[in-house]
Protein backbone atom coordinates (compact mmCIF):
# COMPACT_ATOMS: atom_id res chain seq x y z
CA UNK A 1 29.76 -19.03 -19.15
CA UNK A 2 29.03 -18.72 -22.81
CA UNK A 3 29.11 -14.74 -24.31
CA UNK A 4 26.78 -14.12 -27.23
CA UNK A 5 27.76 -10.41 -27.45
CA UNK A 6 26.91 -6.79 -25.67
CA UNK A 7 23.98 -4.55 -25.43
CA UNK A 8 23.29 -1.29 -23.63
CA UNK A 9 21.05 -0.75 -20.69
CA UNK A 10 19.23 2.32 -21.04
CA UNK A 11 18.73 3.94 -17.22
CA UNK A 12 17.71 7.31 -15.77
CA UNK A 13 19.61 8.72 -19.27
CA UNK A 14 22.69 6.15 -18.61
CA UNK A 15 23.82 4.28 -20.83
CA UNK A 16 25.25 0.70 -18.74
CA UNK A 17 26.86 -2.02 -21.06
CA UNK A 18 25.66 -5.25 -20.49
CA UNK A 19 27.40 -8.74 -21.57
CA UNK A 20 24.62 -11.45 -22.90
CA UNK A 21 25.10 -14.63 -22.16
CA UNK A 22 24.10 -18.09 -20.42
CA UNK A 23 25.18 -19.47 -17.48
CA UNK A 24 24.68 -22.06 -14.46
CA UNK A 25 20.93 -21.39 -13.35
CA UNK A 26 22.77 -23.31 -10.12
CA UNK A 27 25.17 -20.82 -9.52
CA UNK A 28 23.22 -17.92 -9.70
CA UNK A 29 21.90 -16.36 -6.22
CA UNK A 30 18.26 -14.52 -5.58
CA UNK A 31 18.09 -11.35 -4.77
CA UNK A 32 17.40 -10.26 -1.33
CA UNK A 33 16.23 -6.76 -1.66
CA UNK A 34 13.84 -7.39 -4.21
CA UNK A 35 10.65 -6.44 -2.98
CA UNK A 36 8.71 -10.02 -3.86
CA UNK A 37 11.13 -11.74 -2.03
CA UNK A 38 11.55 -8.73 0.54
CA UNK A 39 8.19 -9.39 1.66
CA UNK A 40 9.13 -12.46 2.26
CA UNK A 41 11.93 -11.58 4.70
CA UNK A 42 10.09 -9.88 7.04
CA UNK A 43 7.90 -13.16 7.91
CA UNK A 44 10.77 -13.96 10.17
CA UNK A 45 13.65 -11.69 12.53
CA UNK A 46 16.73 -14.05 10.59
CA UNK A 47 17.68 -13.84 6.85
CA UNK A 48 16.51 -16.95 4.85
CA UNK A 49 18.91 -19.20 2.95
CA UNK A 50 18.50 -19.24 -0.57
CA UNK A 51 17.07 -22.86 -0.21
CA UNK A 52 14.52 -21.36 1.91
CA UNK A 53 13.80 -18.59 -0.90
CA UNK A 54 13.87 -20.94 -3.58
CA UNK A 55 11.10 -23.10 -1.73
CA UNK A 56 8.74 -20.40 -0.78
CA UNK A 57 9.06 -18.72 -4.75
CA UNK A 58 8.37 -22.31 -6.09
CA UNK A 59 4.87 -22.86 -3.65
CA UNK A 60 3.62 -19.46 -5.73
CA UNK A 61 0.97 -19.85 -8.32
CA UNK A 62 2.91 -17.17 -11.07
CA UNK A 63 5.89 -19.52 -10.41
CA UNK A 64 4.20 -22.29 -11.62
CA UNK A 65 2.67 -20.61 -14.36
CA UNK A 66 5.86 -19.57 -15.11
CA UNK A 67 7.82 -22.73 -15.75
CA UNK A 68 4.55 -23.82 -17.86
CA UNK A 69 5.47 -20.90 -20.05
CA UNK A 70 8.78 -21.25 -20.40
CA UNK A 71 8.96 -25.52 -20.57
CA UNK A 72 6.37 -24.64 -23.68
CA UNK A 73 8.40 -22.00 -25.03
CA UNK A 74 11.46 -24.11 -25.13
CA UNK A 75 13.75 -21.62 -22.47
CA UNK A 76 13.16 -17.87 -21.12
CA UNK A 77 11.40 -14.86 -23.58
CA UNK A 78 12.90 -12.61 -21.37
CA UNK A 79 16.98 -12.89 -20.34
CA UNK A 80 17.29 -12.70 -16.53
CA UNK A 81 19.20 -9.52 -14.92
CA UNK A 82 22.50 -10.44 -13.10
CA UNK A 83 24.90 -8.23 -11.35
CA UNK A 84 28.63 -9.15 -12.28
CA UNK A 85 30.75 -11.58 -10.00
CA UNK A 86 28.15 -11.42 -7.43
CA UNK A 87 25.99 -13.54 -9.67
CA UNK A 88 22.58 -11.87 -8.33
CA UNK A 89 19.37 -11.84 -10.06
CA UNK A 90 18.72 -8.71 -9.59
CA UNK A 91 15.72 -9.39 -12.27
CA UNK A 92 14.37 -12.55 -13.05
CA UNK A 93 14.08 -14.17 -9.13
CA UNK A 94 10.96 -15.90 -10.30
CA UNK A 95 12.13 -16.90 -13.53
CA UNK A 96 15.22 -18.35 -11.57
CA UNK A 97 12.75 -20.46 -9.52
CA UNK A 98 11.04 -21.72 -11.94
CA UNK A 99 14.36 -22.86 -13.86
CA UNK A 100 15.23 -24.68 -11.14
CA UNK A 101 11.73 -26.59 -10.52
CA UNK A 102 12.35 -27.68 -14.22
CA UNK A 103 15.99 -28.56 -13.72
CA UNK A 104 14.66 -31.01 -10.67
CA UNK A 105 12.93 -33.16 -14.26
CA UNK A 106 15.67 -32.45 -16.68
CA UNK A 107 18.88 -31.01 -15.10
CA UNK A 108 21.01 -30.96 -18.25
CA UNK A 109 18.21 -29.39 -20.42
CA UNK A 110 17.34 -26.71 -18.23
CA UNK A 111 20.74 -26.48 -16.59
CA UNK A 112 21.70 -23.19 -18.30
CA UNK A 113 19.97 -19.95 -18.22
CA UNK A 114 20.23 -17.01 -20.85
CA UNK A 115 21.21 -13.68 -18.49
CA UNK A 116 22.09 -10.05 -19.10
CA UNK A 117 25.01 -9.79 -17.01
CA UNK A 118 25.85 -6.10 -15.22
CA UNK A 119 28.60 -4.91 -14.51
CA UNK A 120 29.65 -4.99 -10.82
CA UNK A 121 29.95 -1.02 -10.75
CA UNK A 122 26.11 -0.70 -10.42
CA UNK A 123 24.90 1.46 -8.09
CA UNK A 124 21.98 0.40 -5.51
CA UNK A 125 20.06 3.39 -6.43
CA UNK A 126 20.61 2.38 -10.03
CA UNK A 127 19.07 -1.19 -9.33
CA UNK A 128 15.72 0.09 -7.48
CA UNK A 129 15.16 2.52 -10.72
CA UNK A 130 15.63 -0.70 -12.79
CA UNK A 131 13.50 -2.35 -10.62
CA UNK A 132 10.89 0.23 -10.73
CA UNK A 133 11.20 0.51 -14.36
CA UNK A 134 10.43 -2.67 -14.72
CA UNK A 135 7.30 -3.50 -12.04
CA UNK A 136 5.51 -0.41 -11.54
CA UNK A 137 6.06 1.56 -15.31
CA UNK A 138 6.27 -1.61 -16.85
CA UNK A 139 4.74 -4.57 -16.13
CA UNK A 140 2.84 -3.02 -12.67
CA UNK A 141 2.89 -6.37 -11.81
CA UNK A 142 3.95 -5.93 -7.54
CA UNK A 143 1.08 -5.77 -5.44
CA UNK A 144 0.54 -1.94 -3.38
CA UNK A 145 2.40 -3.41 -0.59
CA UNK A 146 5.77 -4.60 -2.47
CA UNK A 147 5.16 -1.33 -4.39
CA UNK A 148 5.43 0.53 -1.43
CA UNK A 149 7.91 -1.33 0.32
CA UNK A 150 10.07 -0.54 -3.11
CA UNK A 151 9.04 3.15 -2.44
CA UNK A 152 10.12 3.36 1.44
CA UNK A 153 13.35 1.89 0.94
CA UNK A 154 13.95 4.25 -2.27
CA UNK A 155 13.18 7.06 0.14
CA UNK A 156 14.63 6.42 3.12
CA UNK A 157 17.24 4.00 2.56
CA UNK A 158 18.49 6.45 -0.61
CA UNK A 159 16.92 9.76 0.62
CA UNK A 160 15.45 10.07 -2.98
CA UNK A 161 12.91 13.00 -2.32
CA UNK A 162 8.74 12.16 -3.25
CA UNK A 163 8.66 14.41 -5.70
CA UNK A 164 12.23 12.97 -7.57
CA UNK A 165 10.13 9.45 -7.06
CA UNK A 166 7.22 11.14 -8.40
CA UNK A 167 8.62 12.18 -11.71
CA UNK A 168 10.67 8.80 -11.54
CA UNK A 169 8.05 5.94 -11.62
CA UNK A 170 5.11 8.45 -12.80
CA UNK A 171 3.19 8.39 -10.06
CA UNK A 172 1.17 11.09 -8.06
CA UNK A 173 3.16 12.54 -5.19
CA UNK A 174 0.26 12.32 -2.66
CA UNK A 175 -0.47 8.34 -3.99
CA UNK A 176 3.75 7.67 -3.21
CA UNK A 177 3.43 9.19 0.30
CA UNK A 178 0.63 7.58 1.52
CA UNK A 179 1.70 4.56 0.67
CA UNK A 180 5.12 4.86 2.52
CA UNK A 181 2.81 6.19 5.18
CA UNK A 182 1.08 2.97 5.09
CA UNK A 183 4.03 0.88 4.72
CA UNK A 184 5.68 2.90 7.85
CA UNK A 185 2.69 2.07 10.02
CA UNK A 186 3.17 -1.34 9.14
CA UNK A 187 6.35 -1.74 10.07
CA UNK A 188 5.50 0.40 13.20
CA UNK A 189 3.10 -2.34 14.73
CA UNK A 190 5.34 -5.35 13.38
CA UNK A 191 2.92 -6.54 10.62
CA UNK A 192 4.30 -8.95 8.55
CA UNK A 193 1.29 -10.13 6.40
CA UNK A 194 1.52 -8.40 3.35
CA UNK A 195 -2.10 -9.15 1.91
CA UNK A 196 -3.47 -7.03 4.99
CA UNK A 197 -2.32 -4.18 2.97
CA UNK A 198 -5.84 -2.95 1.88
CA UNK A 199 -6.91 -2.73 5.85
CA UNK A 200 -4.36 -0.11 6.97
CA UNK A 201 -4.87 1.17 3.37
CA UNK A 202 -8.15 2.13 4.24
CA UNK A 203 -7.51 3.11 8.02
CA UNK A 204 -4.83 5.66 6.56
CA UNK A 205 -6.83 7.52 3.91
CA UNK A 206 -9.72 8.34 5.80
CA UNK A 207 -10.06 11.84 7.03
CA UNK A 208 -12.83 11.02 9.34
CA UNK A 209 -10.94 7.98 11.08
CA UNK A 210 -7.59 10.56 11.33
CA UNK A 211 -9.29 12.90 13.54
CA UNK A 212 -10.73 9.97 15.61
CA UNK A 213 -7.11 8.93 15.95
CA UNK A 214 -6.41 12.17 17.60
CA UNK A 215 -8.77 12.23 19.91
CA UNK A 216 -8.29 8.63 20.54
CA UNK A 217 -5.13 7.79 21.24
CA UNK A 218 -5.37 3.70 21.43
CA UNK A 219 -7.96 3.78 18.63
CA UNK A 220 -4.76 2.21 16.63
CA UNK A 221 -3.76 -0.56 19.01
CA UNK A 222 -7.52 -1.43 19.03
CA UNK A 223 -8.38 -1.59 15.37
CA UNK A 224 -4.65 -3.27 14.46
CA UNK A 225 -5.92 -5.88 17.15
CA UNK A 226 -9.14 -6.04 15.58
CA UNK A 227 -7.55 -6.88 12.25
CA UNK A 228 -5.46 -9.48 13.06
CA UNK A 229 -7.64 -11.23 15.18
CA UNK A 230 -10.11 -10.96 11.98
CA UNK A 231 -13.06 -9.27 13.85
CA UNK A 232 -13.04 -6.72 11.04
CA UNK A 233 -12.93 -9.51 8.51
CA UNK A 234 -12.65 -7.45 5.58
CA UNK A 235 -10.64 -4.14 4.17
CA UNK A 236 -14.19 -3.03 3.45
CA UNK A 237 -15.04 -3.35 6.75
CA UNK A 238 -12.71 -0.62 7.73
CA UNK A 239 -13.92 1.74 4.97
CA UNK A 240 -17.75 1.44 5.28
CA UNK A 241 -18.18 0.17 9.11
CA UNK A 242 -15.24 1.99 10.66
CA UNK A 243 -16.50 4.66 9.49
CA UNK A 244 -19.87 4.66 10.78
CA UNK A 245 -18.78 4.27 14.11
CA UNK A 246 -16.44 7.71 13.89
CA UNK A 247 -19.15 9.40 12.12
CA UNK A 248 -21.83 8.27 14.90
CA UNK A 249 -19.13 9.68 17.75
CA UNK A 250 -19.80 10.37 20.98
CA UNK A 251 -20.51 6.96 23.41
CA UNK A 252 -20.75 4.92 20.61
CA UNK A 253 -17.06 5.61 19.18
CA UNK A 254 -15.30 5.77 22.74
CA UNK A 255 -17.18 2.40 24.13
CA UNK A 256 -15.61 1.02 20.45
CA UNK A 257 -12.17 3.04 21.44
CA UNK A 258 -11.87 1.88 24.59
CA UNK A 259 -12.81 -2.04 23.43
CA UNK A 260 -16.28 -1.83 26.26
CA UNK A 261 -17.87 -2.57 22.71
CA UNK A 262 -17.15 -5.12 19.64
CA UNK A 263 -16.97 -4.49 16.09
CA UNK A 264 -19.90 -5.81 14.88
CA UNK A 265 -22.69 -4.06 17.74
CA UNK A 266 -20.52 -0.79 17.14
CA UNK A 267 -21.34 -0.54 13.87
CA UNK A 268 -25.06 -2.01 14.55
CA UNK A 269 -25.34 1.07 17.30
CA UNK A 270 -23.84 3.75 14.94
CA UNK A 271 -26.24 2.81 12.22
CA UNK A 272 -28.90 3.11 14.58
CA UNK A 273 -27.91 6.34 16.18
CA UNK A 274 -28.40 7.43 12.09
CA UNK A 275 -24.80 7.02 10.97
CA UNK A 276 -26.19 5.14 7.77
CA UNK A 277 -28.66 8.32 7.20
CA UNK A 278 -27.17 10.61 4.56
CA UNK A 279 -29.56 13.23 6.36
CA UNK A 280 -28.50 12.79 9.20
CA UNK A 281 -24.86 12.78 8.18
CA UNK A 282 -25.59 16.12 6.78
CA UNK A 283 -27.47 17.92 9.12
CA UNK A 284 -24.41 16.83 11.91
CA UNK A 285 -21.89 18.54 9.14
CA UNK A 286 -24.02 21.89 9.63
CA UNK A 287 -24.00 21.44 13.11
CA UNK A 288 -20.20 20.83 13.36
CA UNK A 289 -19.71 23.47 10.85
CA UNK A 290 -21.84 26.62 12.66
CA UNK A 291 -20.67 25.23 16.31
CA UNK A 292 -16.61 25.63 15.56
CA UNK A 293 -15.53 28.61 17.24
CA UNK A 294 -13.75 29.79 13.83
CA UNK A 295 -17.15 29.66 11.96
CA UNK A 296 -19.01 31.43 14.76
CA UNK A 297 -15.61 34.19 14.42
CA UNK A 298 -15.72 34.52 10.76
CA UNK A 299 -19.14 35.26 10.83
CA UNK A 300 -18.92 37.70 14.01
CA UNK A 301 -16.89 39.59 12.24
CA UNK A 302 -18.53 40.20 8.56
CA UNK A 303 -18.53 43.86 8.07
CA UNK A 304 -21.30 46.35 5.75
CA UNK A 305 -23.29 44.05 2.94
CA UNK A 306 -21.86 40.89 3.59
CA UNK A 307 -22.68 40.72 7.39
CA UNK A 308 -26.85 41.77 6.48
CA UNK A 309 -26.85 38.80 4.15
CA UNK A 310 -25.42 36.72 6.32
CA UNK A 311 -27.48 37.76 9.43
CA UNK A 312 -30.94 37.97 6.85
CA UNK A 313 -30.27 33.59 6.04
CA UNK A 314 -29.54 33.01 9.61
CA UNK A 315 -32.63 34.50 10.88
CA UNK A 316 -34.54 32.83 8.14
CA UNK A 317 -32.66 29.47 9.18
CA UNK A 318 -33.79 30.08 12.69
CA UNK A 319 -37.24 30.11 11.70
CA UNK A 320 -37.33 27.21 8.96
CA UNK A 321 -35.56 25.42 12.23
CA UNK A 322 -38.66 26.19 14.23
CA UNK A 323 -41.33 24.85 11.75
CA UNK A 324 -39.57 22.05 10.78
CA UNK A 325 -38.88 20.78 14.93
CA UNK A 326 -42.64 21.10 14.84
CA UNK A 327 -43.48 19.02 12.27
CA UNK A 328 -40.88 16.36 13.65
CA UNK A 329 -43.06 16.44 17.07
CA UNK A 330 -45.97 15.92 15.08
CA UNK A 331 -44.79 13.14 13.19
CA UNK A 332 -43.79 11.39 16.33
């Protein structure tokens, strides 16, 4: 190991000394826990060697824009994070790869690597917040589903509250528990593909397709088979086609629920049934609105001025109702 000198690490206001210097790119060990390579983890039930990480880092395309970069640039911009004896990259795992596709040309050019070396006192916590600091203030370069897994473990793993995460990483308390919601419902049903991120994204968020889920029990077991067997081919698919069939209801979203019906003709039969009709869509709103027994209470119960008014635009409703049911028979 060669020591240029010291520098200071500046973390959640704490001040951690840090030796720079190079060393061995060979003896230097990825990081596990880091959430790129996390994700990679969970494509299997056993722990992958570092071999095994170091192949499936150098088959990705920022890897091999990466040692592009750097064999231009003569050696790394950036120093490499590495915790103490353990000899960890706790920052830098992609860097590391790349070093060592270069070393496989020229092993005594690229044979050393310039580090920040931690000392091996370092909390965990401590190393999520530098990795947050790093990919989600910083560079915001982890895709939502590394981001969350990064959030889920800082959660449960280190019971750091959402609103402590919030204020940590700047990021809106609702956006950070959805997407441990996500990431939880993920884990839940044992999906390992990462990129499918966006579907359950979209599943999640909707209010509509929550409500379904209620009253639908295996609506989940159906749509996460629908998803990985690609029959909703796209996250989009979920958003704009899922939601037709909830919004359409009745036979059309329990023959879809309880899989008498495919994707595609559920979505064909909700569009039909006016699912795809804005008018529609609002005219069933009213109806769902005046036909919930809290409505129909709320309004029973208006007292002096407020329940004339109320009882004056009903009866006026009523009638507009009549003229406009006749004008619909006419038309037909």
């Amino acid at each position: 190991m060669t020591v240029y000198g010291n520098d200071v690490l500046l973390l959640r206001n704490k001040k951690i000394k840090v030796q720079l210097a190079e060393l061995p790119q060979a003896d230097l060990n990825f990081y596990l826990e880091n959430p790129r390579l996390y994700s990679l983890l969970r494509q299997g039930s056993q722990l992958p060697t570092q071999e095994e990480i170091e192949e499936e880092l150098s088959k990705m395309d920022h890897v091999k824009q990466l040692v592009q970069q750097i064999k231009a640039n003569g050696g790394l911009i950036d120093a490499v994070i590495v915790q103490g004896k353990s000899r960890i990259v706790l920052e830098g795992n992609s860097r590391l790869a790349a070093y060592r596709l270069l070393a496989k040309q020229d092993p005594i050019k690229w044979g050393m690597i310039k580090v920040k070396l931690l000392p091996d006192t370092i909390q965990e916590s401590e190393i999520f917040s530098l990795l947050g600091e790093y990919h989600i203030i910083g560079k915001k370069d982890w895709p939502p589903f590394e981001t969350a897994g990064y959030l889920y473990r800082r959660h449960k793993n280190h019971n750091i509250a959402i609103d402590a995460l919030a204020q940590e990483i700047n990021m809106g308390r609702k956006l950070i528990a959805h997407r441990i919601d996500v990431y939880q419902f993920m884990l839940d049903i044992k999906e390992r593909d990462g990129s499918r991120w966006s579907y359950y994204d979209e599943y999640l968020k909707s209010n509509k397709i929550k409500k379904a889920r209620k009253k639908f029990p295996l609506l989940d077991n159906v749509v996460v088979k629908k998803i990985q067997s690609q029959e909703i081919e796209r996250a989009v698919d979920v958003r704009d086609g899922l939601r037709k069939i909830v919004e359409a209801g009745g036979n059309v979203l329990e023959r879809f629920a309880s899989e008498k019906m495919d994707f595609s003709h559920s979505v064909d039969l909700a569009i039909s049934k006016g699912a795809d009709d804005l008018g529609v869509q609002k005219v069933r709103r009213f109806k769902e609105w005046l036909g919930s027994i809290t409505t129909q209470q709320e309004i029973v119960e208006l007292k002096g001025g407020a329940r004339n008014e109320c009882l004056y635009d009903l009866e006026k409703i009523h009638k507009m109702l009549g003229r406009l049911l006749k004008k619909i028979e006419v038309a037909a």
